[in-house]
C-alpha atoms as a PDB file:
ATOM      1  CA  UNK A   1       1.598  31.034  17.638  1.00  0.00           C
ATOM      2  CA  UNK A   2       1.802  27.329  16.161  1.00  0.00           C
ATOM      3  CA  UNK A   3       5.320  25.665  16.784  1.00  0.00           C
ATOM      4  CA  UNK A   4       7.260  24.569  13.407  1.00  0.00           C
ATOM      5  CA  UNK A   5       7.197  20.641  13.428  1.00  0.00           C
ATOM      6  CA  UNK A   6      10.340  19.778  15.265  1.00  0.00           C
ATOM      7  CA  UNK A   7      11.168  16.893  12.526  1.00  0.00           C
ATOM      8  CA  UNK A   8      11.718  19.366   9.829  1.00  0.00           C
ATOM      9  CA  UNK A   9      14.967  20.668   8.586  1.00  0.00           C
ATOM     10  CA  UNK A  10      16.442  23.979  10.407  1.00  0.00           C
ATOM     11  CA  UNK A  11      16.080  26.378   7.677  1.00  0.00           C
ATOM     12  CA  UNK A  12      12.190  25.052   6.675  1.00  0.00           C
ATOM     13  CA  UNK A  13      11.395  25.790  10.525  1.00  0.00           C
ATOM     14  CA  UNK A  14      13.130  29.402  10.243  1.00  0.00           C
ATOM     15  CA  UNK A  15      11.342  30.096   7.011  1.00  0.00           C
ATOM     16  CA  UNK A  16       7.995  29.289   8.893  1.00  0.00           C
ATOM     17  CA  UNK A  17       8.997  31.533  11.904  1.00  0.00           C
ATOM     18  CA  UNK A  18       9.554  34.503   9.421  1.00  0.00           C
ATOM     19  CA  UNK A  19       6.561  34.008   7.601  1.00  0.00           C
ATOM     20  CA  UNK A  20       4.747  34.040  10.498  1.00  0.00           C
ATOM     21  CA  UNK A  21       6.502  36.991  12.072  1.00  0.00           C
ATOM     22  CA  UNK A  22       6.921  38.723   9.034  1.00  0.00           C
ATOM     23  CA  UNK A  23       3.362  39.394   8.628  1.00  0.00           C
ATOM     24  CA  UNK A  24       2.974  36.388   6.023  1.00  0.00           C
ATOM     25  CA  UNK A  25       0.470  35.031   7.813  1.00  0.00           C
ATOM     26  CA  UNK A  26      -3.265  36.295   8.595  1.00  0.00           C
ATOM     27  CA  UNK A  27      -5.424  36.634  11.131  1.00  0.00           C
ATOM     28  CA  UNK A  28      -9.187  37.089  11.278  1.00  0.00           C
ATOM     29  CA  UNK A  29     -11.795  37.019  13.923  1.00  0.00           C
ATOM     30  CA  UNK A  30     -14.417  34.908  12.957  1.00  0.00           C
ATOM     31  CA  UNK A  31     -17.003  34.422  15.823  1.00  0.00           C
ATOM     32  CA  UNK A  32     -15.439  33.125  19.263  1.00  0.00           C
ATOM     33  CA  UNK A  33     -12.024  32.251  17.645  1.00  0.00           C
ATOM     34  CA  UNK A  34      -9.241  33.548  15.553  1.00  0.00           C
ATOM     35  CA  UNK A  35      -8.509  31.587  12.304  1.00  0.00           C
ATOM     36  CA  UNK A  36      -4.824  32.066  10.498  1.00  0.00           C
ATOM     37  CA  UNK A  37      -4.241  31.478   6.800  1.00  0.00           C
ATOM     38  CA  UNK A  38      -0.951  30.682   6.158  1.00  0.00           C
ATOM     39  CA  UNK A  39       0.599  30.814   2.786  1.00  0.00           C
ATOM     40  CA  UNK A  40       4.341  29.309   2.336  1.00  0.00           C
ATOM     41  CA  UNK A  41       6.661  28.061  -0.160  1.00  0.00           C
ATOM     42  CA  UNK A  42       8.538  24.878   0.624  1.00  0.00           C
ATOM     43  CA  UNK A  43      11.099  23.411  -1.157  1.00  0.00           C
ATOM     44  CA  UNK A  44      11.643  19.839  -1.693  1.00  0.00           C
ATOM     45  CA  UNK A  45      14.744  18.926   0.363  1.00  0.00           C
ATOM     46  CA  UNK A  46      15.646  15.129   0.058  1.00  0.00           C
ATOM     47  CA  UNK A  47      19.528  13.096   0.958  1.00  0.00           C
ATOM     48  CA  UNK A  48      20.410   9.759   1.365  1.00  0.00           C
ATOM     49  CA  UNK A  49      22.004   9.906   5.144  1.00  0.00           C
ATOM     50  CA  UNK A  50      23.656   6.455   5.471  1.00  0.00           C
ATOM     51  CA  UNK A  51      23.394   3.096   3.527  1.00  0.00           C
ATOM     52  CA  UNK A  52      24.489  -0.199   5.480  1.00  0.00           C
ATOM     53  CA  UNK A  53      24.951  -3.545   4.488  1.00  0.00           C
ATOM     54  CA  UNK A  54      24.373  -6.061   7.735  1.00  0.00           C
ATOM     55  CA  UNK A  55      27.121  -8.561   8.306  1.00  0.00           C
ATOM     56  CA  UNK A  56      24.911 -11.001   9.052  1.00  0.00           C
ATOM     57  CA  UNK A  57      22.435 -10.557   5.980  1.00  0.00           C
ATOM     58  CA  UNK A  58      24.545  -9.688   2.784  1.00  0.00           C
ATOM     59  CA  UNK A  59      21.438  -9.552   0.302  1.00  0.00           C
ATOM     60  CA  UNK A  60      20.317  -6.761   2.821  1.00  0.00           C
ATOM     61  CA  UNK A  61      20.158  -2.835   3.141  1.00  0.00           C
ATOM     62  CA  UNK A  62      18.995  -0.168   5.372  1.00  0.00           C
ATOM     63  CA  UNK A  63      18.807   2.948   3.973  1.00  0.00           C
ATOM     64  CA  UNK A  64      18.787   6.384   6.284  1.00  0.00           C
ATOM     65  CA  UNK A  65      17.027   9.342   4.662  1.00  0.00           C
ATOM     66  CA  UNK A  66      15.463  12.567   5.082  1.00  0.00           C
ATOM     67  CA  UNK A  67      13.050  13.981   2.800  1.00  0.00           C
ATOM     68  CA  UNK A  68      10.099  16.547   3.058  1.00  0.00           C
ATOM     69  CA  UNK A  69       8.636  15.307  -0.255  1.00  0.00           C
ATOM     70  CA  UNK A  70       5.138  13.487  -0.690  1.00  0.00           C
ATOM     71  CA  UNK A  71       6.480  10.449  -3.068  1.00  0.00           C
ATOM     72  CA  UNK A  72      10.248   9.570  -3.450  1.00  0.00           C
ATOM     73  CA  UNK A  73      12.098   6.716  -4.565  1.00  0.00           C
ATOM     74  CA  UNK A  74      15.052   5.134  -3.934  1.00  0.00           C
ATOM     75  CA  UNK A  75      16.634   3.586  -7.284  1.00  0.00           C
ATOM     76  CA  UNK A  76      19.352   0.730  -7.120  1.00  0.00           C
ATOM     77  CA  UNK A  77      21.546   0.115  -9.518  1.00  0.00           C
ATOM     78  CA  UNK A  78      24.548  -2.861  -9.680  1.00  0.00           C
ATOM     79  CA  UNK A  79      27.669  -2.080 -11.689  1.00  0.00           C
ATOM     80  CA  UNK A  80      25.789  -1.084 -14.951  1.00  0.00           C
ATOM     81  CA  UNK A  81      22.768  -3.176 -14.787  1.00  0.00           C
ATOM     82  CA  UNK A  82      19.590  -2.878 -12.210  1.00  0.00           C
ATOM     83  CA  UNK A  83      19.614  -4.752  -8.536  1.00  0.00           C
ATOM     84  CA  UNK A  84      17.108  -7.112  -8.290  1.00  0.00           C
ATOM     85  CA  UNK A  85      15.068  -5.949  -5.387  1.00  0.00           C
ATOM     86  CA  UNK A  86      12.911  -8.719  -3.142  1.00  0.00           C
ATOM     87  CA  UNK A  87      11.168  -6.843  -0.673  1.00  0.00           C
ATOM     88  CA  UNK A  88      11.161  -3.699   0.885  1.00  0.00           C
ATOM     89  CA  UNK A  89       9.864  -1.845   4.280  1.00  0.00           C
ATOM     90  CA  UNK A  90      10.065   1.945   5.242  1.00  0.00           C
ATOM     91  CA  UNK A  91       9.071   3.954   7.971  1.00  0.00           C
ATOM     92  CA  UNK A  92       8.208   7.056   6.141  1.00  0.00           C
ATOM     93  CA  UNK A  93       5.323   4.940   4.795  1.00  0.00           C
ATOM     94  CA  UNK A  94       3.700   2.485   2.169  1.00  0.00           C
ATOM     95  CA  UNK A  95       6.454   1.077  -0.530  1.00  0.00           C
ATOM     96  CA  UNK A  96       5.709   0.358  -4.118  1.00  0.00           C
ATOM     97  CA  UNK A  97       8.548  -1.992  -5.671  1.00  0.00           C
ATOM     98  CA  UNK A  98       8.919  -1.367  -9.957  1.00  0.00           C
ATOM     99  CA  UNK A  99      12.091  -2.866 -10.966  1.00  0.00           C
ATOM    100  CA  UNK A 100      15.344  -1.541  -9.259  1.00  0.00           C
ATOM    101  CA  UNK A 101      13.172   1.200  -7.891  1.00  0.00           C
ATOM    102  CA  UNK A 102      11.029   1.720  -4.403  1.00  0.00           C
ATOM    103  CA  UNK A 103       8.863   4.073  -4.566  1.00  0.00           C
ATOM    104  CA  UNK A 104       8.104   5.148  -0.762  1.00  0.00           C
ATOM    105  CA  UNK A 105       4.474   7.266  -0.163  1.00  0.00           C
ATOM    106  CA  UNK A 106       5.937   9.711   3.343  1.00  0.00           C
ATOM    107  CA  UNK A 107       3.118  10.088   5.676  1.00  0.00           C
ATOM    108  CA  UNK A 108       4.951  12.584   7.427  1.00  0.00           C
ATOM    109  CA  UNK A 109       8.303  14.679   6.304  1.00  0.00           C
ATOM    110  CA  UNK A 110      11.853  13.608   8.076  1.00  0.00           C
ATOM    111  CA  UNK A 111      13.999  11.203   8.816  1.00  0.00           C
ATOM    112  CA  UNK A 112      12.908   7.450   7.539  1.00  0.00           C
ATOM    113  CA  UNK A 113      14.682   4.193   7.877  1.00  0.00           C
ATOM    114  CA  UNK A 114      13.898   1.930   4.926  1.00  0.00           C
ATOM    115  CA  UNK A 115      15.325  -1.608   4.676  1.00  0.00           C
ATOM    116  CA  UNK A 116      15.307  -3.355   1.226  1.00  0.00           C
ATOM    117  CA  UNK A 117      15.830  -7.060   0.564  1.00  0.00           C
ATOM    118  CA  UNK A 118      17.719  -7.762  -2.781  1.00  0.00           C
ATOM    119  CA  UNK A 119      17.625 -10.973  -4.608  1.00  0.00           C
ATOM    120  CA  UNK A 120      21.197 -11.538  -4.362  1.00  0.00           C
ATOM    121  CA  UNK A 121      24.139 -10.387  -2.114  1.00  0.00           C
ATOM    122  CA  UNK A 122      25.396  -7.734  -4.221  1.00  0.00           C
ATOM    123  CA  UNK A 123      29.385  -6.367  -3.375  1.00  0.00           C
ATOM    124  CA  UNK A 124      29.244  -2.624  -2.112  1.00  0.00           C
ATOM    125  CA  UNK A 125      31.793  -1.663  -4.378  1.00  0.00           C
ATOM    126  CA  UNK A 126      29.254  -2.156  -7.058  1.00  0.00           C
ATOM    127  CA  UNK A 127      26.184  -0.934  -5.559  1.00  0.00           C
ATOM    128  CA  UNK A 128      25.138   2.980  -6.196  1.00  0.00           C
ATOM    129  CA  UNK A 129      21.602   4.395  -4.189  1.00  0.00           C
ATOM    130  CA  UNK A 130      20.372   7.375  -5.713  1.00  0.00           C
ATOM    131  CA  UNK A 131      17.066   9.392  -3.762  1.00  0.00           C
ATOM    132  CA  UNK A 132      14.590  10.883  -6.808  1.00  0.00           C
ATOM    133  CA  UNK A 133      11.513  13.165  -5.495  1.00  0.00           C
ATOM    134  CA  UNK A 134       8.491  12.021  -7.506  1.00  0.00           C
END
């Protein structure tokens, strides 16, 4: 029986284990080997985890996450206006910068650490980080 993907939330790996022992799943003989088809219903499950400023680099975040979506961006916003956003880096994937928004492409589901260069040191106080699926 294929093991759930260890990265993935609890209850997404205990849906998979009931699908598969629930009879969900398949199985056919098709020459020398057995194929399954699988058919499951995920949902999107996305939260910002931590958000820390560096002493050292004030105009700097890193941004902890966990998401299970394909696309999802992280939108910054300062006081009522939009951050101004320099650069950005993620290890979920390729980034897409549009304005106060990164756009992050997940080549695989789970926990990502994505650090973000603003234009400007920007006060915490007045700094909100909001995670969108897309």
């Amino acid at each position: 029986m294929p093991r759930p993907d260890c990265s993935a939330p609890r209850h997404i790996r205990h849906a998979i284990a009931l699908a598969l022992a629930g009879g969900m799943a398949s199985a056919a003989l098709a020459g020398n080997g057995v194929q399954w088809r699988l058919t499951a219903n995920v949902p999107v499950m996305c939260a910002i985890l931590d958000v820390n400023t560096p002493a050292d680099r004030p105009a700097s975040l890193a941004i902890t996450t966990t998401c299970n979506a394909e696309r999802y961006q992280l939108v910054l916003q300062q006081g009522a206006g939009e951050a101004g956003l320099r650069a950005a880096r993620s290890s979920a994937g390729p980034v897409q910068i549009s304005g106060s928004a990164v756009t992050i492409i997940s080549t695989r589901p789970g926990y990502a650490l994505t650090t973000i260069e603003l234009t400007a040191p920007v006060s915490a106080e007045r700094l909100s980080v909001t995670l969108q699926p897309v």
